[in-house]
Protein backbone atom coordinates (compact mmCIF):
# COMPACT_ATOMS: atom_id res chain seq x y z
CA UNK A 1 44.77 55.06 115.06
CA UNK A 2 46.17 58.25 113.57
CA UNK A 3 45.98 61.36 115.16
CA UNK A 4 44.31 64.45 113.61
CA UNK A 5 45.83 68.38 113.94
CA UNK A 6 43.05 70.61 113.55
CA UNK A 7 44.41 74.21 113.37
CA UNK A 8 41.90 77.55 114.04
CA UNK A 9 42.54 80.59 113.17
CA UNK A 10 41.19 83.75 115.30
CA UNK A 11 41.41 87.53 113.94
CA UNK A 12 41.24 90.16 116.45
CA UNK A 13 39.21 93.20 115.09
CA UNK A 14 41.32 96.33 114.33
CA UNK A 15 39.99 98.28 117.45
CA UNK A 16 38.09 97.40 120.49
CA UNK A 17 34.52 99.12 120.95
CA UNK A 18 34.80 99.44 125.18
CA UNK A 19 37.34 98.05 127.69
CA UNK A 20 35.75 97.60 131.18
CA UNK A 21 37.85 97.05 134.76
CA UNK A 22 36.52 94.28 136.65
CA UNK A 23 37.13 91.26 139.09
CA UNK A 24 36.95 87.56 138.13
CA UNK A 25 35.79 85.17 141.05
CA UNK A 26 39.05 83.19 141.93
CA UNK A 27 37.68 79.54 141.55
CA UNK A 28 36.83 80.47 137.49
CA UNK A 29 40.60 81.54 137.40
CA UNK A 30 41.99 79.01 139.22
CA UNK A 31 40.48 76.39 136.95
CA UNK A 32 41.44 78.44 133.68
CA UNK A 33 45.10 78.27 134.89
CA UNK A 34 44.65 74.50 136.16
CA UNK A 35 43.60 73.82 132.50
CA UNK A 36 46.33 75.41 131.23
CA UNK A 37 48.62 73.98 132.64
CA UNK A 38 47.42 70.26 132.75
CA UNK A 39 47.34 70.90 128.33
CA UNK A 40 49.45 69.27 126.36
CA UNK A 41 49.89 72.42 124.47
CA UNK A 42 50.41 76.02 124.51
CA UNK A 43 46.41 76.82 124.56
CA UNK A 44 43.03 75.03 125.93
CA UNK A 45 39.82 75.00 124.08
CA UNK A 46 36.97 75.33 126.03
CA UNK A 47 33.25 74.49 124.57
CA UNK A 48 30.64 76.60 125.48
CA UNK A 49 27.54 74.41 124.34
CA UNK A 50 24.70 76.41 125.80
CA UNK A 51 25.94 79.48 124.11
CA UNK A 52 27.87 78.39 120.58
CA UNK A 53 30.56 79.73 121.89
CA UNK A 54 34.14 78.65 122.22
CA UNK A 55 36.56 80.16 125.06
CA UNK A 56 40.19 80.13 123.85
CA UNK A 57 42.78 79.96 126.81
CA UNK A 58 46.26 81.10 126.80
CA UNK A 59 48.90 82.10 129.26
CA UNK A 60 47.83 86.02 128.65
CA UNK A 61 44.18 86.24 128.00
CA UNK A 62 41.16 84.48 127.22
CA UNK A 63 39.46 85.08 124.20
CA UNK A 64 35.87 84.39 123.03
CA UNK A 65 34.56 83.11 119.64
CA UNK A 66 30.92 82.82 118.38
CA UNK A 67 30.53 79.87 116.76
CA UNK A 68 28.10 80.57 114.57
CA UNK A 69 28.94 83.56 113.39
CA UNK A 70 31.84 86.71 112.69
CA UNK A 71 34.06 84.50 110.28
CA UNK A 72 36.54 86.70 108.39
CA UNK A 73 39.09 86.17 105.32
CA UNK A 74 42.37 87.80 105.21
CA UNK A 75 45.46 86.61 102.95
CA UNK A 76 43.55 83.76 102.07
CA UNK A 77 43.23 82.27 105.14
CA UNK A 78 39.75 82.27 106.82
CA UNK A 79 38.90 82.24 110.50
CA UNK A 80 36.37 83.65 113.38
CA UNK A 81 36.21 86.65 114.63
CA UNK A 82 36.90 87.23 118.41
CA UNK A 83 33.87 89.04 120.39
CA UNK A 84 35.75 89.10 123.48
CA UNK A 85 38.63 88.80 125.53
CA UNK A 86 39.90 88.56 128.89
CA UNK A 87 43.40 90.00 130.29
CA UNK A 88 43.48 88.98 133.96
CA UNK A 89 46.26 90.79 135.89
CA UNK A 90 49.68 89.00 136.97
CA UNK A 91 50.15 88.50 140.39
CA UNK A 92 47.63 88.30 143.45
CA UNK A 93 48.25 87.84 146.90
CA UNK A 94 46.24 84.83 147.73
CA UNK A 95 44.89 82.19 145.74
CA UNK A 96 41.61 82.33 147.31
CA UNK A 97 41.27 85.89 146.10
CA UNK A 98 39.46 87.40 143.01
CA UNK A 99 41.67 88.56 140.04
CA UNK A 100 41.41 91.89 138.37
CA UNK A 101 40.75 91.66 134.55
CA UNK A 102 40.47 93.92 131.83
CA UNK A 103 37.52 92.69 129.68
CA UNK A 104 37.70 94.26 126.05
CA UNK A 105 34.45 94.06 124.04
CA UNK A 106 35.42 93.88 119.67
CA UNK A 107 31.85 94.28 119.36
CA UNK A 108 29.18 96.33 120.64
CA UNK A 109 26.36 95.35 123.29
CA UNK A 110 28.42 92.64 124.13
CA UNK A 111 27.93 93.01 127.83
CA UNK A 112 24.91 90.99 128.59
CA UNK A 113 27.08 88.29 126.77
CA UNK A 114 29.59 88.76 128.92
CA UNK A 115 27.42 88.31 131.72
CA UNK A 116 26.39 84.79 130.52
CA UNK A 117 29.57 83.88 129.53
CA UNK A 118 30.58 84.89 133.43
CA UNK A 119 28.16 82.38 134.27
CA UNK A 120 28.30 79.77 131.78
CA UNK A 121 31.81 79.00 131.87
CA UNK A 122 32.39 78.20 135.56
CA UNK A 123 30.68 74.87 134.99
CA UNK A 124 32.19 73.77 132.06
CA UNK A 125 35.25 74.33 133.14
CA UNK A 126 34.49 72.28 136.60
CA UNK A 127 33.24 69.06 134.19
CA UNK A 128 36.62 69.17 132.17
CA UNK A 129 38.47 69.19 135.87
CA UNK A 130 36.72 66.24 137.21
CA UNK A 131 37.16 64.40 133.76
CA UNK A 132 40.70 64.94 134.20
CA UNK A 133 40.81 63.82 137.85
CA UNK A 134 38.70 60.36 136.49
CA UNK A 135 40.52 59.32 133.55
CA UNK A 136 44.02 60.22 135.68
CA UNK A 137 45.57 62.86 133.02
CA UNK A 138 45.04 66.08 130.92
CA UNK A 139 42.10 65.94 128.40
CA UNK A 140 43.04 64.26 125.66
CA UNK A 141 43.12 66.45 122.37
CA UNK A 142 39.90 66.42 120.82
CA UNK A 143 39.85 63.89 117.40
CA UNK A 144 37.44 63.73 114.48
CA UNK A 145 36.51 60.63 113.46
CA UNK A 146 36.00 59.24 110.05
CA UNK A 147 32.65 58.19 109.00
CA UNK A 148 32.33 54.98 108.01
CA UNK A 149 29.51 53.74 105.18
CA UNK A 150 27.50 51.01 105.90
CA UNK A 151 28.16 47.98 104.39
């Protein structure tokens, strides 16, 4: 079977409403960067189901997309609009210890958000390590499927 390439695009609003200073717990980084880099490629998607949300992970930040809503045009090209991101500080000195991270908010009252996405993420991210661990390799990229009609 073929496989598919679906490309997203992201725009990251001209200024950022608040930056806040804070620590995330080092388990939820540890499994970002595990993600990372078990991908076959230079980013990881990560679903968000309970929120419509969709965490983008790269090697510099995190980034945070509502799926049902902030999608932009520029040039032509069309794309969401990123609420949040995360820019957790190089270097620690133990793995077992929490990471600083500079949370910038595009939006504002974003913070309860924030909160749940804090929350919500941990677990997801815990179900794509243990399907990785049973199926013996990375997550395979996701596909879309043709539909077939009925015959």
């Amino acid at each position: 079977m073929a496989d598919y390439l679906i490309r997203e695009t992201f725009f990251r609003p001209d200024e950022a409403v608040a930056h806040e200073q804070t620590r995330i717990p080092a388990a939820l980084y540890n499994g970002l960067q595990l993600l990372l880099r078990r991908s076959a490629g230079s980013a990881v998607f990560i679903p968000i189901r309970s929120m419509q949300y969709q965490a983008v992970v790269d090697r510099e930040e995190v980034v945070f997309v509502d799926s049902h809503g902030g999608y932009a045009y520029q040039d032509g090209e069309g794309g969401r609009l990123i609420r949040i991101a995360w820019r957790p500080a190089v270097g620690r000195e133990s793995i077992s210890n929490p990471v600083n991270c500079e949370i910038v908010y595009y939006f504002r009252d974003m913070r309860e958000t924030q909160t749940r996405l804090l929350g919500e993420i941990q677990p997801v991210i815990k179900q794509m390590l243990e399907r990785q661990r049973s199926t013996g390799g990375p997550t395979p990229a996701p596909r879309v499927l043709p539909l077939r009609r009925p015959a």
